[in-house]
Protein backbone atom coordinates (compact mmCIF):
# COMPACT_ATOMS: atom_id res chain seq x y z
CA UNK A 1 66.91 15.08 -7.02
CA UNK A 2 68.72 18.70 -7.97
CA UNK A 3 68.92 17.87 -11.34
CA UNK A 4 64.97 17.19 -11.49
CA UNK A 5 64.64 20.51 -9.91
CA UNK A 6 67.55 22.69 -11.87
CA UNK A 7 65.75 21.03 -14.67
CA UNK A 8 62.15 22.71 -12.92
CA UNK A 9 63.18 25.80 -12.35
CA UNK A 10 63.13 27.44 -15.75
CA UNK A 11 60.21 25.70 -16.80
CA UNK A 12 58.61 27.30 -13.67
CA UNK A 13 60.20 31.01 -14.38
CA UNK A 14 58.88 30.20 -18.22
CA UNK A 15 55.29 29.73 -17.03
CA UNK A 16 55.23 33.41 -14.93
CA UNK A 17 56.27 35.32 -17.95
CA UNK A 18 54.07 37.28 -19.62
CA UNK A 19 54.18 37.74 -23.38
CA UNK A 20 53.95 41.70 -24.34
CA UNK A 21 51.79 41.22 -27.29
CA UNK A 22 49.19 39.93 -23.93
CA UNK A 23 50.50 42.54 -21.29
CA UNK A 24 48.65 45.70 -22.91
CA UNK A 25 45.19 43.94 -23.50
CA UNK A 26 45.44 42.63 -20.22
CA UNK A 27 45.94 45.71 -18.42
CA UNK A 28 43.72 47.56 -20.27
CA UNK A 29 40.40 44.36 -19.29
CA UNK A 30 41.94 45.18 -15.79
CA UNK A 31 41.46 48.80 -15.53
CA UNK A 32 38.06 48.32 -17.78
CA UNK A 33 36.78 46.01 -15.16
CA UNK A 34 38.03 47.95 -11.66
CA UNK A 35 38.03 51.47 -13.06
CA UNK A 36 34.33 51.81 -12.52
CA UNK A 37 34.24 50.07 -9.02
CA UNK A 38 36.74 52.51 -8.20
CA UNK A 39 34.81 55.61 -9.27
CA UNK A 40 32.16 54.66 -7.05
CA UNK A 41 34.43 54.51 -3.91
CA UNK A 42 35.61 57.71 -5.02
CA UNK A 43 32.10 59.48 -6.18
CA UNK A 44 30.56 58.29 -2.50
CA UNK A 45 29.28 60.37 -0.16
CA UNK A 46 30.78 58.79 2.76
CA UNK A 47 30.00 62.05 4.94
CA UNK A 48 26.13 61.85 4.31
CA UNK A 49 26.78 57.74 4.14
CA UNK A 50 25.05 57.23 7.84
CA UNK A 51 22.18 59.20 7.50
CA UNK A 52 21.67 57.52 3.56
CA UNK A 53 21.37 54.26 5.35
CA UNK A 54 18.65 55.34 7.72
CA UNK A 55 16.29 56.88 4.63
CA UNK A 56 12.92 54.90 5.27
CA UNK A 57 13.17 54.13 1.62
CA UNK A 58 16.77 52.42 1.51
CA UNK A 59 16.08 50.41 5.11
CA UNK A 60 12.73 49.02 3.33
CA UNK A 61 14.22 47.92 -0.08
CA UNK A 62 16.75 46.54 1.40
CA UNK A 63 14.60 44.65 3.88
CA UNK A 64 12.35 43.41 1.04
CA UNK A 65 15.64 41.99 -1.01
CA UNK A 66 17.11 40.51 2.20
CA UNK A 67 13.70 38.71 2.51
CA UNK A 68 12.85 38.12 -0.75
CA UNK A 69 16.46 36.28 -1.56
CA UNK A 70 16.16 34.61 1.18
CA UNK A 71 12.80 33.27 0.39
CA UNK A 72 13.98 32.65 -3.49
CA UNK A 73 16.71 30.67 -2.07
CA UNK A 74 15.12 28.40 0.11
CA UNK A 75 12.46 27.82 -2.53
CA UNK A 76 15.69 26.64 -4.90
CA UNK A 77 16.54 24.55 -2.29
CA UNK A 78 13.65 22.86 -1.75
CA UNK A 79 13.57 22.52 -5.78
CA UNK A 80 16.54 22.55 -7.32
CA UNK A 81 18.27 20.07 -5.32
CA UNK A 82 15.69 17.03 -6.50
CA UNK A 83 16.66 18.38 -9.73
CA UNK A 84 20.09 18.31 -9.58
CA UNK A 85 20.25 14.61 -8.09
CA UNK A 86 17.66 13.47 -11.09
CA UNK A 87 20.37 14.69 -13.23
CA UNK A 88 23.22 13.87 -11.82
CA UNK A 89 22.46 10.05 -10.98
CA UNK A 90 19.02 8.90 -12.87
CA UNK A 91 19.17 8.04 -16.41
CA UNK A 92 15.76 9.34 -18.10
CA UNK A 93 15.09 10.40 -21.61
CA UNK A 94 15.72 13.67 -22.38
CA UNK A 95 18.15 14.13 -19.60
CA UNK A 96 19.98 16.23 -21.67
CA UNK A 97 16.73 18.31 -22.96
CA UNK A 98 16.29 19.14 -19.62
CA UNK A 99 19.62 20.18 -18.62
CA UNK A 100 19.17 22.74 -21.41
CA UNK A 101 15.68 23.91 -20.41
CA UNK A 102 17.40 24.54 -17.00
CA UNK A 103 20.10 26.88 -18.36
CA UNK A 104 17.85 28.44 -20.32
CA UNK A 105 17.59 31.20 -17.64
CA UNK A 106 21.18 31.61 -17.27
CA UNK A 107 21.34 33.36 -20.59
CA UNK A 108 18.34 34.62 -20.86
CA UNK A 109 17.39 38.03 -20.60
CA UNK A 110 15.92 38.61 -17.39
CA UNK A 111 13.04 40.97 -18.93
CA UNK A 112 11.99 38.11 -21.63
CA UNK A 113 11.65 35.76 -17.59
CA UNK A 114 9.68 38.36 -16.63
CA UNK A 115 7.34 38.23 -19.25
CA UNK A 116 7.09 34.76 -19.65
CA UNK A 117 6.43 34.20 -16.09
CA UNK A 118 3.48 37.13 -16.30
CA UNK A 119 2.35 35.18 -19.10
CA UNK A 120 2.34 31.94 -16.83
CA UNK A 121 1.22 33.79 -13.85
CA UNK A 122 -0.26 36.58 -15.03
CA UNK A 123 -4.41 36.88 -14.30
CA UNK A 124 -5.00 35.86 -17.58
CA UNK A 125 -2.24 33.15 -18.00
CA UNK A 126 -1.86 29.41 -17.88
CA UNK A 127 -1.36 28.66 -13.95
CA UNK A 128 -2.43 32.37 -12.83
CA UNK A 129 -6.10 32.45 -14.33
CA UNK A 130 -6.92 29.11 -12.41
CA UNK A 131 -5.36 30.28 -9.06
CA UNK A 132 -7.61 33.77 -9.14
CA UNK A 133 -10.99 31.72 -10.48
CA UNK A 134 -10.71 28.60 -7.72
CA UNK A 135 -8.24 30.77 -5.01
CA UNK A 136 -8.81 34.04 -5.47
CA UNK A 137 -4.69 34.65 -5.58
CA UNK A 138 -3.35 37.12 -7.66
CA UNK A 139 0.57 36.78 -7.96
CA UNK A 140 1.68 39.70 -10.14
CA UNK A 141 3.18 42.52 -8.81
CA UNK A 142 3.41 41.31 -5.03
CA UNK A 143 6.11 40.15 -2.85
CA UNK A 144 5.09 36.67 -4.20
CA UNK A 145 5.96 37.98 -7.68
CA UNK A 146 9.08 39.46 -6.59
CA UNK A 147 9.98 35.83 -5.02
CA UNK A 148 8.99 33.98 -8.29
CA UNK A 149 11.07 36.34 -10.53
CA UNK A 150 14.14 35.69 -8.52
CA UNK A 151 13.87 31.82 -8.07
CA UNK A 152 13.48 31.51 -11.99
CA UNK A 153 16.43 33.55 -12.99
CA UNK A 154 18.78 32.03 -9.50
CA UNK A 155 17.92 28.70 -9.46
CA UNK A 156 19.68 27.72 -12.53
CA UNK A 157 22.75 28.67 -10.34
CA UNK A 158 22.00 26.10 -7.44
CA UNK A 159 21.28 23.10 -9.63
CA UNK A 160 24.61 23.63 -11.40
CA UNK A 161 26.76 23.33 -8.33
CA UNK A 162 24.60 20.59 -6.86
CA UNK A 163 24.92 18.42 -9.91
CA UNK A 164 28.80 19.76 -10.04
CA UNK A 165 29.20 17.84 -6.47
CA UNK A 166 27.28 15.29 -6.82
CA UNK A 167 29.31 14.07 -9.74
CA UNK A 168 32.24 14.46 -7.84
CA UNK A 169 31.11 12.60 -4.65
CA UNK A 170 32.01 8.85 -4.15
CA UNK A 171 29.06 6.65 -4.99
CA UNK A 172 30.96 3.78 -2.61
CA UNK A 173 29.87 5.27 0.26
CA UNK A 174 25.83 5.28 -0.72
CA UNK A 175 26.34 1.57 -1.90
CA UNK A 176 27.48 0.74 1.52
CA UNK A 177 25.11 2.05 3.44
CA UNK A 178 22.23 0.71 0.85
CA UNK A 179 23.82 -2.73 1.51
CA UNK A 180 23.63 -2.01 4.84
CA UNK A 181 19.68 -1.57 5.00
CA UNK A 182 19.71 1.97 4.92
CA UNK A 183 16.36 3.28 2.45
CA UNK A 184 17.06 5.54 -0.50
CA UNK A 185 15.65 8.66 1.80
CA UNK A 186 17.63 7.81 4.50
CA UNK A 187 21.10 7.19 2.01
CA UNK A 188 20.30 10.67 0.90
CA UNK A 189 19.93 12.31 3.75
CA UNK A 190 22.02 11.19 5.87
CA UNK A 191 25.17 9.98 3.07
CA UNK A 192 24.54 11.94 0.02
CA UNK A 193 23.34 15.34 1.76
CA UNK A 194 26.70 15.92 4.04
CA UNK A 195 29.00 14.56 1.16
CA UNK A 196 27.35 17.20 -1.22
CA UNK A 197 27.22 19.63 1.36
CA UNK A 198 30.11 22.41 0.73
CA UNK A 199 28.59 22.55 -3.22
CA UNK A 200 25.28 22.94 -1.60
CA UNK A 201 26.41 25.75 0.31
CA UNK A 202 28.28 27.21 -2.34
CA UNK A 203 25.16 27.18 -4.76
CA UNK A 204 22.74 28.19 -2.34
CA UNK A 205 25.25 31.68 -1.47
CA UNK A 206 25.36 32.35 -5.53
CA UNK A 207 21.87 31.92 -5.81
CA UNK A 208 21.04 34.24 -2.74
CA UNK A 209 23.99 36.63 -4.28
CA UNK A 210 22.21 36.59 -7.90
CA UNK A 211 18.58 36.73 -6.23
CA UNK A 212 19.52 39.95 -4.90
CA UNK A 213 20.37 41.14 -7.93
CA UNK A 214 17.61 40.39 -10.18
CA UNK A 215 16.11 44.00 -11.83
CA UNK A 216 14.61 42.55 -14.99
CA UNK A 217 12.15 39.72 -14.62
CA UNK A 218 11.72 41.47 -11.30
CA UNK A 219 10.39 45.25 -12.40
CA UNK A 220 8.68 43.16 -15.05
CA UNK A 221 6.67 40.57 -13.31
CA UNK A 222 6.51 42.10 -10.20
CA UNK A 223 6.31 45.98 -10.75
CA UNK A 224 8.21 48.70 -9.14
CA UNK A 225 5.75 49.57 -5.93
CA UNK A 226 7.88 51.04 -2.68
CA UNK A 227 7.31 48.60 -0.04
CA UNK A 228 6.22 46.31 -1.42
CA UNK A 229 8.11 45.06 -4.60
CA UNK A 230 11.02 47.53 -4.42
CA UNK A 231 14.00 45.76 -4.13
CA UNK A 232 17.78 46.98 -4.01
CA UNK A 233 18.09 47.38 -7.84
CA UNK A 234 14.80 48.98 -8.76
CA UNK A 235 15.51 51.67 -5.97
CA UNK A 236 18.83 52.45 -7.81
CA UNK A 237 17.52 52.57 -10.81
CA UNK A 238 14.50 54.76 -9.43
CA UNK A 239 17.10 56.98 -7.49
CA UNK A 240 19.11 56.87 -10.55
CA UNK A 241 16.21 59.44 -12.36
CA UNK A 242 16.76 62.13 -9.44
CA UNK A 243 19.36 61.65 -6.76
CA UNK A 244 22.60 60.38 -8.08
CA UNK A 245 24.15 60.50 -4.30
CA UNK A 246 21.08 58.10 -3.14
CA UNK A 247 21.51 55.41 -5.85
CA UNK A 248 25.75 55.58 -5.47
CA UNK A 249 24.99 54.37 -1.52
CA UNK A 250 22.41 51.72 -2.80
CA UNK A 251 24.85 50.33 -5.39
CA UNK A 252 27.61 50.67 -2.23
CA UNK A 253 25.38 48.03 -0.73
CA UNK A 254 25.27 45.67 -3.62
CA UNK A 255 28.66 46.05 -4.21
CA UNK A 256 29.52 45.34 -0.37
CA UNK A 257 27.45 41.84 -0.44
CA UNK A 258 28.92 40.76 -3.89
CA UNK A 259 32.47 41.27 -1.95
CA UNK A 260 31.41 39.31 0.78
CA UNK A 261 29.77 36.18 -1.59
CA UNK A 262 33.43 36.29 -3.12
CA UNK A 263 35.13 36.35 0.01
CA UNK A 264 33.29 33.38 1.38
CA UNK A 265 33.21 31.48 -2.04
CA UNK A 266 37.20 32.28 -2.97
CA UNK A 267 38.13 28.65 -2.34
CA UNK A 268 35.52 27.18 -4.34
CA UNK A 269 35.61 29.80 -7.25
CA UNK A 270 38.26 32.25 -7.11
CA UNK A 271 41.20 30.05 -5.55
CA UNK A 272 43.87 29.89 -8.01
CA UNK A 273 45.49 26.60 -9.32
């Protein structure tokens, strides 16, 4: 047993060192990526910080994004987690055509969603042009749009850690309780669901984290109107053009929840080996 571990030891030491020809680079992507965080803790105007908060402006963007994510999320929810099980246990053609089409948004630019959902939605698009003819609904530029932009460009998000867990989950345990009578709704929800449940948690808190986040296919698709689709990152980029103090506090905010989604994700995501 000591010579297993005298043996151990140096490998161990061996493993912590770190080259110099990596030190310098590394550094340097350290201070390139918490330099600017920094700057904005330091360039804050923590005096005026209270009264910044209580703007009518800031206290109704920030209302609309807290609803609005929410809203996106739940809507991924409700769609993203059929999707994810499809993938993750059927066997269809073009499984793997799909998978694609549903990263697609991942590295898309979020303006190019933005247009392509005003194309789909848009007055004069494919979906949008029967809705106002037999409805009467008009979807661009409202809250709705706001809602759409974010599920398309979050949802990807979801379905990845769904399928993630639901590849990892034991199968056994559905078998059993299909041999036991148990329907394939009732396997699902009550097996599959609470097995799957910490990757549907941490999906559905990096979709809600990226919904409220979303500027491109947003300020696209859904405009820039206060009140109404003026979200957390169209006001900063709005106060960006006059009050620098005013968009520093908004990106405070931002930067505030993305700690907190970290935080509560670090064993999932950030926990190291």
């Amino acid at each position: 047993m000591s010579t297993v571990g005298i043996r151990t030891r140096p490998r161990a030491r061996a493993r912590r060192r770190v080259p110099a020809a990596l030190l310098l680079p590394a550094l340097i992507g350290l201070a390139f990526l918490t330099l600017p965080l920094v700057g904005l803790l330091i360039r804050a105007p923590w005096t005026d910080m209270p009264a910044r908060l209580a703007e009518p402006e800031v206290l109704a963007a920030l209302r609309l994004s807290l609803v609005t994510a929410t809203a996106a999320t739940a809507l991924s929810l409700v769609l993203g987690v059929p999707i994810a099980w499809l993938l993750a246990r059927s066997d269809f053609p073009g499984r793997r055509v799909v998978r694609a089409l549903i990263t697609v948004p991942l590295v898309l630019p979020p303006v190019v969603g933005g247009v392509a959902l005003l194309l789909v939605f848009g007055r004069n698009g494919i979906v949008g042009s029967w809705l106002d003819e037999t409805f009467g609904i008009t979807i661009p530029f409202t809250s709705a749009a706001v809602v759409l932009a974010m599920t398309f460009v979050s949802m990807p998000f979801l379905i990845v850690s769904v399928e993630g867990a639901l590849r990892g989950a034991n199968e056994g345990y559905e078998e059993a309780a299909a041999t036991l009578g148990a329907d394939r709704w009732t396997v699902f929800w009550r097996v599959t669901l609470p097995m799957i449940a910490p990757g549907v948690a941490a999906g559905a808190v990096l979709c809600w984290a990226r919904a409220l986040g979303e500027f491109g296919a947003t300020i696209t698709f859904a405009g820039n109107f206060p009140g109404r689709t003026q979200t957390m990152p169209l006001a900063v980029y709005l106060a960006l053009q006059s009050d620098l103090e005013a968009a520093i506090v908004l990106s405070l905010i931002l930067l505030t929840v993305s700690v907190v989604v970290l935080a509560s994700l670090r064993e999932r995501w950030t926990a190291a080996p």
